[in-house]
N, C-alpha and C. Protein backbone atom coordinates (compact mmCIF):
# COMPACT_ATOMS: atom_id res chain seq x y z
N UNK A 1 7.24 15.27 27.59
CA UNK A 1 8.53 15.54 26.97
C UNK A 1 8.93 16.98 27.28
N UNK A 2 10.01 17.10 28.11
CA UNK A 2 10.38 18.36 27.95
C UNK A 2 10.54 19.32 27.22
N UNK A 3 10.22 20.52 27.19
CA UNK A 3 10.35 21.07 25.82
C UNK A 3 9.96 21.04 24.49
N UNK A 4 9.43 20.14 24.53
CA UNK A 4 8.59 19.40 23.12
C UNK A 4 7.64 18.43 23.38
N UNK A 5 6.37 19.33 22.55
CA UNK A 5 4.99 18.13 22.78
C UNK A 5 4.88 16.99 22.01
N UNK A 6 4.66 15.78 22.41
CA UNK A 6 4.18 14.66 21.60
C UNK A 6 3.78 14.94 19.94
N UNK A 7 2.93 15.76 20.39
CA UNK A 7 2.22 16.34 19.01
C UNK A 7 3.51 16.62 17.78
N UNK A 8 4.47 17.62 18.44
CA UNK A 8 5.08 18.18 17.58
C UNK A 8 6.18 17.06 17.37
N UNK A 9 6.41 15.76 18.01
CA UNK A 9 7.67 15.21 18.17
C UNK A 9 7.13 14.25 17.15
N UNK A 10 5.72 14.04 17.10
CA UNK A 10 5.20 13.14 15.76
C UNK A 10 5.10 13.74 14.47
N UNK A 11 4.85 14.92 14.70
CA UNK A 11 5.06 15.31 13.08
C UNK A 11 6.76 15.64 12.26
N UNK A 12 7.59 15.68 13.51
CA UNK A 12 8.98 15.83 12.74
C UNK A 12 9.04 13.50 12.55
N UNK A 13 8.55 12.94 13.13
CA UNK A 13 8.80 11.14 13.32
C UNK A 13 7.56 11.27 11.67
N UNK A 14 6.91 11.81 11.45
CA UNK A 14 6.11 11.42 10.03
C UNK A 14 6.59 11.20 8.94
N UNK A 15 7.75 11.82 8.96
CA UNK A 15 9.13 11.88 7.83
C UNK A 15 9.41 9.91 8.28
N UNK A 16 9.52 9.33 9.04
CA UNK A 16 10.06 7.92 8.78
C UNK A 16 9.06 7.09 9.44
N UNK A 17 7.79 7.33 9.59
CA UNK A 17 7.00 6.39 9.79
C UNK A 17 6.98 5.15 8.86
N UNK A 18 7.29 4.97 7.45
CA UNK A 18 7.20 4.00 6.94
C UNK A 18 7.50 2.66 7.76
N UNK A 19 8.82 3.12 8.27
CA UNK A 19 9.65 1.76 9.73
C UNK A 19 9.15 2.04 11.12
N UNK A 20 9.27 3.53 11.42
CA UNK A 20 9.00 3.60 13.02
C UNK A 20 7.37 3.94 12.88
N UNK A 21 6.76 2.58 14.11
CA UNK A 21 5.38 3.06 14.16
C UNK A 21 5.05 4.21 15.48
N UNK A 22 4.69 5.04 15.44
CA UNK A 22 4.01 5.72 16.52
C UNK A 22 3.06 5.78 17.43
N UNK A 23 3.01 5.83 18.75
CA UNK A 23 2.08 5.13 19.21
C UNK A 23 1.73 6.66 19.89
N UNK A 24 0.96 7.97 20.16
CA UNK A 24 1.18 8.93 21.15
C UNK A 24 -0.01 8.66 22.24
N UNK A 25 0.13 9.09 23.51
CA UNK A 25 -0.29 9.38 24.51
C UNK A 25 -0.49 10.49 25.32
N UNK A 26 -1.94 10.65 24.90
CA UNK A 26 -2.46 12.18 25.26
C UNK A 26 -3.25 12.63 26.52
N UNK A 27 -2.95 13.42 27.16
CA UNK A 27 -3.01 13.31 28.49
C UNK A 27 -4.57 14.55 28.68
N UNK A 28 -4.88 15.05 27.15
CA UNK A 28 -6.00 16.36 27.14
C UNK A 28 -7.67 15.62 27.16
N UNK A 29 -7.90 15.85 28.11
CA UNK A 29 -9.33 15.20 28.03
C UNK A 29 -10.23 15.78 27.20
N UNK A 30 -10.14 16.96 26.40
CA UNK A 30 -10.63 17.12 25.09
C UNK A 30 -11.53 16.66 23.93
N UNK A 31 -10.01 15.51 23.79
CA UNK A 31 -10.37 14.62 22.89
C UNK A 31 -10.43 15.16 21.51
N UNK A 32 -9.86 16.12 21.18
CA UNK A 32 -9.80 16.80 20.28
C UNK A 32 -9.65 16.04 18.86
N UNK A 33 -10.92 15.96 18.31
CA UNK A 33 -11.09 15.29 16.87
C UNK A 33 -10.29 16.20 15.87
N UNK A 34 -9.73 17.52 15.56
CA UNK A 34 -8.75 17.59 14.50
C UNK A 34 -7.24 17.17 14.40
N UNK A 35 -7.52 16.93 15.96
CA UNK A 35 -5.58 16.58 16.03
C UNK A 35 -5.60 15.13 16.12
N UNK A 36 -6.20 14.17 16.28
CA UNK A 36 -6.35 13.25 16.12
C UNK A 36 -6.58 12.85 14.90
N UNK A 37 -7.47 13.48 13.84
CA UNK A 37 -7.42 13.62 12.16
C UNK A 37 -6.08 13.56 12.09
N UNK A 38 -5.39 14.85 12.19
CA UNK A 38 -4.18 15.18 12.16
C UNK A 38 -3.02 14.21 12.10
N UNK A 39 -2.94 13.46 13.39
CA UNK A 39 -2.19 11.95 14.11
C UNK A 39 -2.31 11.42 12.89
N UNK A 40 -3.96 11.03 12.68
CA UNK A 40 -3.15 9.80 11.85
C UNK A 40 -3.02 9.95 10.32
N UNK A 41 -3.31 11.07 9.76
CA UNK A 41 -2.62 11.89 8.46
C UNK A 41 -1.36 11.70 8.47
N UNK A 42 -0.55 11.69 9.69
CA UNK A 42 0.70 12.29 9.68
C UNK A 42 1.60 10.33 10.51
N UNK A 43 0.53 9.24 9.94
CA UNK A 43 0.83 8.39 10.34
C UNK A 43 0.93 7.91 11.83
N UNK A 44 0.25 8.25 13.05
CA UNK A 44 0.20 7.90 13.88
C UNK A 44 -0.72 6.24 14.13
N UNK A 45 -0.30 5.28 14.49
CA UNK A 45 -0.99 4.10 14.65
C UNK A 45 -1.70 3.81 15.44
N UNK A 46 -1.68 4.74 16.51
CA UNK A 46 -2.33 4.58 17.86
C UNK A 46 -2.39 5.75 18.56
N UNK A 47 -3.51 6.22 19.18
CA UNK A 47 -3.66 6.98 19.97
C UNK A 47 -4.25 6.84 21.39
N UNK A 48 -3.90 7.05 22.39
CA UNK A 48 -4.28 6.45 23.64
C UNK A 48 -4.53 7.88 24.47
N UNK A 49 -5.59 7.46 25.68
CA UNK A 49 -5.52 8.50 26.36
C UNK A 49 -4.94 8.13 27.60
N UNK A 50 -4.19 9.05 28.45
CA UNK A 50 -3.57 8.41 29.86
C UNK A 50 -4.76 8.84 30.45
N UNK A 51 -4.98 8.20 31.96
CA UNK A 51 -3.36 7.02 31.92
C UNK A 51 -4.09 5.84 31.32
N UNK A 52 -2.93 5.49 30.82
CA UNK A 52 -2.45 3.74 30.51
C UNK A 52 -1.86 3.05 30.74
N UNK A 53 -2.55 1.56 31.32
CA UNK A 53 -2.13 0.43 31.87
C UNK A 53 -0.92 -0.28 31.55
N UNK A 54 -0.18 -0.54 31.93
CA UNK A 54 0.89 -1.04 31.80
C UNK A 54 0.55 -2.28 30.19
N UNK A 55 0.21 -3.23 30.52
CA UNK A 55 -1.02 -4.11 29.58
C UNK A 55 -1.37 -3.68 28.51
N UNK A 56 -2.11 -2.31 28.80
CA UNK A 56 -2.85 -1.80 27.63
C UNK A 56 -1.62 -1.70 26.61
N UNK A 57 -0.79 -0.82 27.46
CA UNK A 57 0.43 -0.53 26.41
C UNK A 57 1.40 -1.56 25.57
N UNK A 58 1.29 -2.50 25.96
CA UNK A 58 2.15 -3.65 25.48
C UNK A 58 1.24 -4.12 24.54
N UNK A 59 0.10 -4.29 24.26
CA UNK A 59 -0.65 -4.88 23.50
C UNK A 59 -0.67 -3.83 22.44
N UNK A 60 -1.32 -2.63 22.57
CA UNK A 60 -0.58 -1.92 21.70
C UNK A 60 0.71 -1.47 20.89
N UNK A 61 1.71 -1.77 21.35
CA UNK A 61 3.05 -1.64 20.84
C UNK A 61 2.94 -3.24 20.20
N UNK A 62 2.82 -4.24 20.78
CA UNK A 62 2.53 -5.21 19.64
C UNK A 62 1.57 -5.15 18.56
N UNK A 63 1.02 -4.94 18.76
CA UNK A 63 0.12 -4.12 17.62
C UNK A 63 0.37 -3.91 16.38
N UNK A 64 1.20 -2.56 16.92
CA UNK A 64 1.76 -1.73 15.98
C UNK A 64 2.65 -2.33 15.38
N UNK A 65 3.97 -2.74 16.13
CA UNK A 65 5.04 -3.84 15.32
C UNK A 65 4.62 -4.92 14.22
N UNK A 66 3.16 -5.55 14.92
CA UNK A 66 2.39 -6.73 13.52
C UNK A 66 2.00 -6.03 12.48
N UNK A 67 1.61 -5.01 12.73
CA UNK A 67 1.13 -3.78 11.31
C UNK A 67 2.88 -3.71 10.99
N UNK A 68 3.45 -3.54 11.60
CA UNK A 68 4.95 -3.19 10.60
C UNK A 68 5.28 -3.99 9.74
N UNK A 69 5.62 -5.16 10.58
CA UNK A 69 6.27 -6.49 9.71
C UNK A 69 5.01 -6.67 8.95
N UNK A 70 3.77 -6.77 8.91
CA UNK A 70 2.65 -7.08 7.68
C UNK A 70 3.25 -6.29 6.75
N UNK A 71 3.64 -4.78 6.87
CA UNK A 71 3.97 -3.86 5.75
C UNK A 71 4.85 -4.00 5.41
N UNK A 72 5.84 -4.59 5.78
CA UNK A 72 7.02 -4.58 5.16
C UNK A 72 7.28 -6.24 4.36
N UNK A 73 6.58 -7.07 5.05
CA UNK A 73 6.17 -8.60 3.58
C UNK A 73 4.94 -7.76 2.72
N UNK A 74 3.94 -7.05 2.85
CA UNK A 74 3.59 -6.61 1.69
C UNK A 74 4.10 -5.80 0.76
N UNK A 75 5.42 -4.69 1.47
CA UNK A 75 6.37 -4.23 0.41
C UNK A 75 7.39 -4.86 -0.17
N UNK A 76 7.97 -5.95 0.24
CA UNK A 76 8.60 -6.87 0.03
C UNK A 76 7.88 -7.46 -1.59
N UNK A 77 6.70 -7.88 -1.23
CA UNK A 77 6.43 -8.61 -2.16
C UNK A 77 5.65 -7.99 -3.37
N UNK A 78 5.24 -6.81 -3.37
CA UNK A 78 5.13 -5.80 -4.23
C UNK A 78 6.41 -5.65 -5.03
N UNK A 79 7.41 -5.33 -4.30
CA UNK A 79 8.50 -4.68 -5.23
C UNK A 79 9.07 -5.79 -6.04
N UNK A 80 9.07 -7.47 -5.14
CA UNK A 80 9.54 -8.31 -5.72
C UNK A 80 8.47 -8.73 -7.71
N UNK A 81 7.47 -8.22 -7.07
CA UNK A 81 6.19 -8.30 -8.39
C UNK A 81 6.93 -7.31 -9.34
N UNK A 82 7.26 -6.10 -8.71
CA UNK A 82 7.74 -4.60 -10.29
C UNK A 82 8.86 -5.37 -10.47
N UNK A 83 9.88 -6.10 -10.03
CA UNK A 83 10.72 -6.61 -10.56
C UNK A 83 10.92 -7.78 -11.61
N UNK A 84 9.72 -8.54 -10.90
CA UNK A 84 9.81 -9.30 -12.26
C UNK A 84 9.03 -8.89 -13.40
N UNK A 85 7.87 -7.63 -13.34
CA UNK A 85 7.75 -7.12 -14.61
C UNK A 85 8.51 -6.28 -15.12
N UNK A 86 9.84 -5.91 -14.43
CA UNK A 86 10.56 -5.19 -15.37
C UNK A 86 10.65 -3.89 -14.87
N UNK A 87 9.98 -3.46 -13.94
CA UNK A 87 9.34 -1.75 -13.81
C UNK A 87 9.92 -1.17 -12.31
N UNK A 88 11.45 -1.05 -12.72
CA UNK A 88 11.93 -0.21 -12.00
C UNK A 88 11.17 1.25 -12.05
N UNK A 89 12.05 2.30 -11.69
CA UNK A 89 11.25 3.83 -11.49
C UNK A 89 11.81 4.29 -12.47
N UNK A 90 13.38 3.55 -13.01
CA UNK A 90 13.73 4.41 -14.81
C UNK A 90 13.44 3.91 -15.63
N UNK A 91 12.43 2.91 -15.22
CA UNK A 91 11.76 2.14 -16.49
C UNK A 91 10.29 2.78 -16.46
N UNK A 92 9.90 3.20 -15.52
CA UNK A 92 8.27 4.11 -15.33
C UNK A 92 8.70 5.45 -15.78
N UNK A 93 9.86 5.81 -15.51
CA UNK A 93 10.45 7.20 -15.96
C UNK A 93 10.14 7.30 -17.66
N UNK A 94 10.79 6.42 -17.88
CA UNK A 94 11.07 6.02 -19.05
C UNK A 94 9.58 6.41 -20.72
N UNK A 95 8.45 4.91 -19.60
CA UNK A 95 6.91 4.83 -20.50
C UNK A 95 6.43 6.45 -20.09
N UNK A 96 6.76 6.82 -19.09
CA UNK A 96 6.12 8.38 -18.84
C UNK A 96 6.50 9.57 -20.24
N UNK A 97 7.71 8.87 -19.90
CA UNK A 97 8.07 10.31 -21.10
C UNK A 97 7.77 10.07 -22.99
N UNK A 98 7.61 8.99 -22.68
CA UNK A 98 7.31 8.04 -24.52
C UNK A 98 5.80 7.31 -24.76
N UNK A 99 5.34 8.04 -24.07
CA UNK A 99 3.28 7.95 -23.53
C UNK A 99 2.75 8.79 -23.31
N UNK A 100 1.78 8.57 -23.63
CA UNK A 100 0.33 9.34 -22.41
C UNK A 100 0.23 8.84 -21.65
N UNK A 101 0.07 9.34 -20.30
CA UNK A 101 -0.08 8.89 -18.88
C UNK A 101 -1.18 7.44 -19.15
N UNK A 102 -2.28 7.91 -19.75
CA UNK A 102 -3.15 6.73 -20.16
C UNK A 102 -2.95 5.66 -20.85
N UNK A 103 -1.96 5.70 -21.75
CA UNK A 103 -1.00 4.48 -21.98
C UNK A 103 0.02 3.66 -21.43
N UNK A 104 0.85 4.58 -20.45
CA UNK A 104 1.79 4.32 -19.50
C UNK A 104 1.24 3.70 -18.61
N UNK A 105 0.02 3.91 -17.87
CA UNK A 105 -1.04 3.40 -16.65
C UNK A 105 -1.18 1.98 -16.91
N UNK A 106 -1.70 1.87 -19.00
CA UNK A 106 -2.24 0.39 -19.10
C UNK A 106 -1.13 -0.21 -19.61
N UNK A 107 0.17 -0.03 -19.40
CA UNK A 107 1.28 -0.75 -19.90
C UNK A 107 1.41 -1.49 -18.10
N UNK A 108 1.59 -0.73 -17.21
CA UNK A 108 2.10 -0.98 -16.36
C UNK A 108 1.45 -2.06 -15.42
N UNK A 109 0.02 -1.74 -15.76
CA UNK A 109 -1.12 -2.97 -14.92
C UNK A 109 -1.18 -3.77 -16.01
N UNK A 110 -1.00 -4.07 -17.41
CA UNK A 110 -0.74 -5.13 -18.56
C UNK A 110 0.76 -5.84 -18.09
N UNK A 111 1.48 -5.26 -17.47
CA UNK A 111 3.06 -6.16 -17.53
C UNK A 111 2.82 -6.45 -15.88
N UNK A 112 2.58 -6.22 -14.93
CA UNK A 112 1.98 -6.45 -13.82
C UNK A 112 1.19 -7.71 -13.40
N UNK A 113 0.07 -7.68 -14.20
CA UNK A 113 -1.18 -8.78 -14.39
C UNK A 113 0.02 -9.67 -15.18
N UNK A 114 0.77 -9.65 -15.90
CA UNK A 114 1.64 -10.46 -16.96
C UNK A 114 2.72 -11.43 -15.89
N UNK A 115 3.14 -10.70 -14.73
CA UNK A 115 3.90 -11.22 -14.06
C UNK A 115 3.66 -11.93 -13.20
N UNK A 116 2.12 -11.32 -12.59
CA UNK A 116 1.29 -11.82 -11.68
C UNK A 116 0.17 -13.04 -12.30
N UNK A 117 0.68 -13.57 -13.18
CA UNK A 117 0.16 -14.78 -14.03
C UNK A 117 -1.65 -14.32 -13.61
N UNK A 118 -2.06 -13.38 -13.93
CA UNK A 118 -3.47 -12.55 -13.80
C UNK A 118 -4.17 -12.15 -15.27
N UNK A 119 -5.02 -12.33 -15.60
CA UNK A 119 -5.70 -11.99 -16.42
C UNK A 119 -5.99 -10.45 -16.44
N UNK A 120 -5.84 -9.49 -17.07
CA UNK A 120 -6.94 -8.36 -16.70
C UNK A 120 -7.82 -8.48 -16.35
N UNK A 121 -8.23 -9.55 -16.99
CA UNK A 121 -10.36 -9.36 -16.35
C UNK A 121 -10.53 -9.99 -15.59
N UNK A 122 -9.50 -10.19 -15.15
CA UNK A 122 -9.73 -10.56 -13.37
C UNK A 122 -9.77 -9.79 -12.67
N UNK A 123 -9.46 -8.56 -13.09
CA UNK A 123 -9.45 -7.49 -12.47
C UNK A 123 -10.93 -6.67 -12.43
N UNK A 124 -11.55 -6.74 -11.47
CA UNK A 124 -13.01 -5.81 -11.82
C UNK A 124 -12.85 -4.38 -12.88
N UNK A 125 -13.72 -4.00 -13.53
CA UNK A 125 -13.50 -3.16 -14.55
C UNK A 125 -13.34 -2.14 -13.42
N UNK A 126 -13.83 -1.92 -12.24
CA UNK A 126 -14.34 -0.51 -11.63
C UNK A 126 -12.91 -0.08 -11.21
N UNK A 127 -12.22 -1.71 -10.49
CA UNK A 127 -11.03 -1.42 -9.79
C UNK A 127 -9.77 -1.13 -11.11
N UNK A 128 -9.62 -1.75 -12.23
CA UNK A 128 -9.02 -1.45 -13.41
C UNK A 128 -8.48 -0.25 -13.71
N UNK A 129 -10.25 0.65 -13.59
CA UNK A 129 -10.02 1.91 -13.57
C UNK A 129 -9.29 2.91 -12.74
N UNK A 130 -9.67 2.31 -11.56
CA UNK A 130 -9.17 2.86 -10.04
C UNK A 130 -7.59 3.12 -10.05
N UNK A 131 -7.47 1.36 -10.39
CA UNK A 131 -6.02 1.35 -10.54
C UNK A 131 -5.15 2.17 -11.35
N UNK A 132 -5.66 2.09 -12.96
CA UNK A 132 -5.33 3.46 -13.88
C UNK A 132 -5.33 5.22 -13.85
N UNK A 133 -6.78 5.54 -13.61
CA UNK A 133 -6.76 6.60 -13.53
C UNK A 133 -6.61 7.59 -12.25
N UNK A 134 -6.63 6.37 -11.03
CA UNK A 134 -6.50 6.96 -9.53
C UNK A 134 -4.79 7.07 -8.91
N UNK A 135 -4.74 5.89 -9.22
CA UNK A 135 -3.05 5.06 -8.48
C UNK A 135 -1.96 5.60 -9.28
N UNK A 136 -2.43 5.73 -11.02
CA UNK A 136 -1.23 5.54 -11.73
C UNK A 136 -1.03 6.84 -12.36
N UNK A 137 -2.18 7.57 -13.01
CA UNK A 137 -2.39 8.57 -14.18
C UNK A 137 -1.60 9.91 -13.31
N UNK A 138 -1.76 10.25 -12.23
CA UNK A 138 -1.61 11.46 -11.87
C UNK A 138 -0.36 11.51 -11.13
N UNK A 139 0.61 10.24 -10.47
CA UNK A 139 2.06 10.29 -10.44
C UNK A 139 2.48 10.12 -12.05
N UNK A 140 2.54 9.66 -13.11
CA UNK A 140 2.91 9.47 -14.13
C UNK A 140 2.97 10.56 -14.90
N UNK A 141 2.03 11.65 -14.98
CA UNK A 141 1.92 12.83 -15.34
C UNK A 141 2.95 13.86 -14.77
N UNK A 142 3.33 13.75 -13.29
CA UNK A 142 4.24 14.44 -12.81
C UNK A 142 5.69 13.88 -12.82
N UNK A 143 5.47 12.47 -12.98
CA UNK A 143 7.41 11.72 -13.55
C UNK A 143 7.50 12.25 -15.02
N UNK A 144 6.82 12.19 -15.89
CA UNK A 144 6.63 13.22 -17.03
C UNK A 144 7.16 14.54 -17.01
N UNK A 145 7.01 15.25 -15.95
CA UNK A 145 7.71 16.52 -15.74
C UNK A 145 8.55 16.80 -14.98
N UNK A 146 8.87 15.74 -13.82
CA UNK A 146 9.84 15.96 -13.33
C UNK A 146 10.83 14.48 -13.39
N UNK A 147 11.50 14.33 -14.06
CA UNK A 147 11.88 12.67 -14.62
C UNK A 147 13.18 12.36 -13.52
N UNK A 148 13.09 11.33 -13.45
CA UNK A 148 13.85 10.10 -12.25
C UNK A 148 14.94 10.10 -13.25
N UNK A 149 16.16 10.05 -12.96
CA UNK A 149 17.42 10.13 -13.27
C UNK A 149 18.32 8.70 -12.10
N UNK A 150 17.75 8.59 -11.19
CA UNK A 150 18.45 7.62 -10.32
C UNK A 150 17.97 6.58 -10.44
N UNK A 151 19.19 5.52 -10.97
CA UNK A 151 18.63 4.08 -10.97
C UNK A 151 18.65 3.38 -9.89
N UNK A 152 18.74 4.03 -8.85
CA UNK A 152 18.94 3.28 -7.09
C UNK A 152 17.55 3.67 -6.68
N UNK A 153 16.75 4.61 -7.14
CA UNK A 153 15.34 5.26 -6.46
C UNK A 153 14.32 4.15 -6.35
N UNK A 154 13.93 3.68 -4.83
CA UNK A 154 12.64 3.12 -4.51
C UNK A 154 11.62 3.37 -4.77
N UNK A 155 10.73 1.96 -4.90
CA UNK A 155 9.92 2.06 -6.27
C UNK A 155 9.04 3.46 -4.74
N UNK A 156 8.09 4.14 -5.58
CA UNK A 156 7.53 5.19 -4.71
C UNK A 156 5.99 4.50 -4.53
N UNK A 157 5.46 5.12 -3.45
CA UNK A 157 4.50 4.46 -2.97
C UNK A 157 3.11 4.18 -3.86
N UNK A 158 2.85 5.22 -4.73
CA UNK A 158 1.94 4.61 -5.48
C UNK A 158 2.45 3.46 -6.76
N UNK A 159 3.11 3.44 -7.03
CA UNK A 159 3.77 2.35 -7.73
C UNK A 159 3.71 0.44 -7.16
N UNK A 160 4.05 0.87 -5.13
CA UNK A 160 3.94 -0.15 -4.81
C UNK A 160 2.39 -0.58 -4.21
N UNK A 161 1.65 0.39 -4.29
CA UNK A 161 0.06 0.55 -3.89
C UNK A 161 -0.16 -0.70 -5.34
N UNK A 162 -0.23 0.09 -6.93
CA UNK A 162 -0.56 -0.76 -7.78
C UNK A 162 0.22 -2.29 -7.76
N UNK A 163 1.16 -2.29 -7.78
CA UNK A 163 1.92 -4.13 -7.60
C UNK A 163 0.96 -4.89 -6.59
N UNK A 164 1.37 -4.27 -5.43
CA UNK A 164 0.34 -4.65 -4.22
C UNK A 164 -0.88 -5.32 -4.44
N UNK A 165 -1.90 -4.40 -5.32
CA UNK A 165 -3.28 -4.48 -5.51
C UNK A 165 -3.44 -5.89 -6.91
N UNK A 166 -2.64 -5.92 -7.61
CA UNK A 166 -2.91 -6.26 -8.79
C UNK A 166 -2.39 -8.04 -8.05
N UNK A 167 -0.78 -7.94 -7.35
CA UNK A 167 -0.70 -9.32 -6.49
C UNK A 167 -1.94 -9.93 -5.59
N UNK A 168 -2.67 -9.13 -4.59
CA UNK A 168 -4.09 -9.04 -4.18
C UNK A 168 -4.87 -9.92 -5.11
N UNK A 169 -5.04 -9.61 -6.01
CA UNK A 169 -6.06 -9.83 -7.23
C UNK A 169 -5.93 -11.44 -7.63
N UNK A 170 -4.56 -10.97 -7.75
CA UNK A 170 -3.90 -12.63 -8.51
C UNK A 170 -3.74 -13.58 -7.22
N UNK A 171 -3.80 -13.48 -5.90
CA UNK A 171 -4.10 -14.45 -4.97
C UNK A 171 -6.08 -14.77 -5.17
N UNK A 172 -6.56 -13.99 -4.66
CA UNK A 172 -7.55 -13.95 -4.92
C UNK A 172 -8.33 -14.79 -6.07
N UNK A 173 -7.82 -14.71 -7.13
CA UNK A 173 -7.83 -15.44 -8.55
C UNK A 173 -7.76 -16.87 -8.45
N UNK A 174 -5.76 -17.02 -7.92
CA UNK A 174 -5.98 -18.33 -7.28
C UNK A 174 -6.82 -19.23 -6.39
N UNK A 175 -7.29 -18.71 -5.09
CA UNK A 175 -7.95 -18.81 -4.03
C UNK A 175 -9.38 -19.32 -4.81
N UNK A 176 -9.28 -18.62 -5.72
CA UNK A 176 -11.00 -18.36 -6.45
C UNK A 176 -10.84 -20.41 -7.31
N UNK A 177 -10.02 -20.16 -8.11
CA UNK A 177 -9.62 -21.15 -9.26
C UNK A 177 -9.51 -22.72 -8.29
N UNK A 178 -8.67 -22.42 -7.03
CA UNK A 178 -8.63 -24.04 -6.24
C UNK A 178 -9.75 -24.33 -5.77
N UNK A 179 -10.69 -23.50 -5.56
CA UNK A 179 -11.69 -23.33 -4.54
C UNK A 179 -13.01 -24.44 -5.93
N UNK A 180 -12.94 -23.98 -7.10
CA UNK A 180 -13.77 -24.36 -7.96
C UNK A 180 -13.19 -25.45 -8.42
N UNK A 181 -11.94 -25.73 -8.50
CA UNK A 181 -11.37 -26.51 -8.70
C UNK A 181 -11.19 -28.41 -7.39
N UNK A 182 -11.86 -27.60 -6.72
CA UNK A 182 -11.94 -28.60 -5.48
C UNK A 182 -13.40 -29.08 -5.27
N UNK A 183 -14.15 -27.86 -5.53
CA UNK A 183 -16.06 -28.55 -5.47
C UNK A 183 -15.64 -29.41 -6.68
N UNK A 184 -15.77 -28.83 -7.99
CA UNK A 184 -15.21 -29.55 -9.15
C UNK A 184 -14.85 -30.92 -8.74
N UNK A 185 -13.76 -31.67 -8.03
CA UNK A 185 -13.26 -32.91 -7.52
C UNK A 185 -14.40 -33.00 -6.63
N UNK A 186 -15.03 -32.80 -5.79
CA UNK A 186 -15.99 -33.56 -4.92
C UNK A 186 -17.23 -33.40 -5.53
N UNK A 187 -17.58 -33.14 -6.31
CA UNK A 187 -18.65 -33.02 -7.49
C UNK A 187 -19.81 -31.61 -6.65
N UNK A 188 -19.37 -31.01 -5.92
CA UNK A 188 -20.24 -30.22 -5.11
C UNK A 188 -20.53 -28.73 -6.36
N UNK A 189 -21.76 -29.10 -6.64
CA UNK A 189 -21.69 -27.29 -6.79
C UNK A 189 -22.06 -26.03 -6.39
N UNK A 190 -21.42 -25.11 -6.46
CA UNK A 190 -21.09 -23.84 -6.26
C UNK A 190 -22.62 -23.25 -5.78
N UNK A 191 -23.58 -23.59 -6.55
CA UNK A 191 -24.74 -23.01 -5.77
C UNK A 191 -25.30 -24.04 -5.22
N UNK A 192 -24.88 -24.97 -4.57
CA UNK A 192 -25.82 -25.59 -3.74
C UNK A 192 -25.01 -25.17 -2.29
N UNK A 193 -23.75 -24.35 -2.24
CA UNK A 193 -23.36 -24.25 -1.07
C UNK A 193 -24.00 -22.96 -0.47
C-alpha cells in the first residue's frame, strides 16, 4: 500500500471489524509474534505470509465471510433473546441505577434463562458466576456512572456475549432433554451407551 502499511490500515479498519473481516498479508519473514498478538487484538481474522496462492487466498476470504455471517445469526439471535426478555440498554440503564451491580447481573440472567425457557440450574454454577460477575458486574457498574440516555443504542457487546451464552445453554438443555427423551422411547440407557 502506498504510503500506508497494512499494519496501520488495520488498526484504523478495527473501528468496524464487527462487519468487515480482515484478512492482512505480510511480506516480513520475521514473523513477528507481538504484531501478530497485536492483529488479532485489533480483530484481524487471518494472517498470511506472502506469497500467497491464488487458492490459498480464496479459501481464506471464504473463511472469513463464514465467520461473518455465523456472527451475525449469532447476533441476530442474541438480541432477538434481550428482546423478548425485555432488556433493551434503557432497560439495563435503568436495573443499573435502582441496584447493585450484583442484583442487576442476577435480574438479567433470571429474565434471560426466563425467555430462554432455561432453568438457572441449567446453568453450571461456575459458568452462572462467570456470567454474573465476569460478563455483567463490571459493564453494569460503569452504565451506573455513565447512564444510556438513547433508546436507539445497540445492545453492547457484553450484553450480547450474556444472551448469546445463556441461548447456548438453553439449546444445549434441549439437545440434552430430546436426547434422554429418545433413549427413554427406545428403552436404551444412558449408561449402557
Amino acid at each position: 500500500l502506498p504510503g500506508l502499511s497494512g499494519w496501520i490500515l488495520q488498526e484504523k479498519l478495527a473501528e468496524v471489524r464487527d462487519i468487515l473481516p480482515v484478512i492482512l498479508i505480510d511480506d516480513d519473514d520475521s514473523g513477528s509474534l507481538p504484531l501478530a498478538v497485536q492483529a488479532a487484538r485489533n480483530g484481524v481474522c487471518d494472517l498470511l505470509r506472502a506469497p500467497v496462492s491464488e487458492d490459498q487466498l480464496v479459501k481464506r476470504v471464504n473463511l472469513a465471510l463464514q465467520r461473518v455471517v455465523t456472527g451475525l445469526v449469532q447476533r441476530r439471535a442474541a438480541t432477538d433473546l434481550l428482546e423478548q426478555a425485555g432488556l433493551s440498554l434503557i432497560s439495563v440503564a435503568k436495573l443499573a441505577r435502582e441496584n447493585t451491580p450484583a442484583v442487576a447481573a442476577d435480574t438479567i440472567v433470571t429474565r434471560l434463562c426466563h425467555s430462554a425457557n432455561l432453568r438457572e440450574t441449567q446453568i453450571p454454577v461456575a459458568r452462572r458466576d462467570w456470567l454474573r460477575n465476569v460478563v455483567l458486574h463490571q459493564p453494569i457498574e460503569e452504565l451506573k456512572l455513565n447512564p444510556i440516555n438513547d433508546a436507539h443504542s445497540l445492545p453492547p457487546p457484553w450484553l450480547l456475549e450474556a444472551a448469546h451464552y445463556v441461548r447456548k445453554c438453553a439449546q444445549d438443555a434441549t439437545l440434552s432433554n430430546t436426547t434422554e427423551l429418545l433413549l427413554k422411547t427406545l428403552g436404551v440407557a444412558r449408561e449402557a451407551l
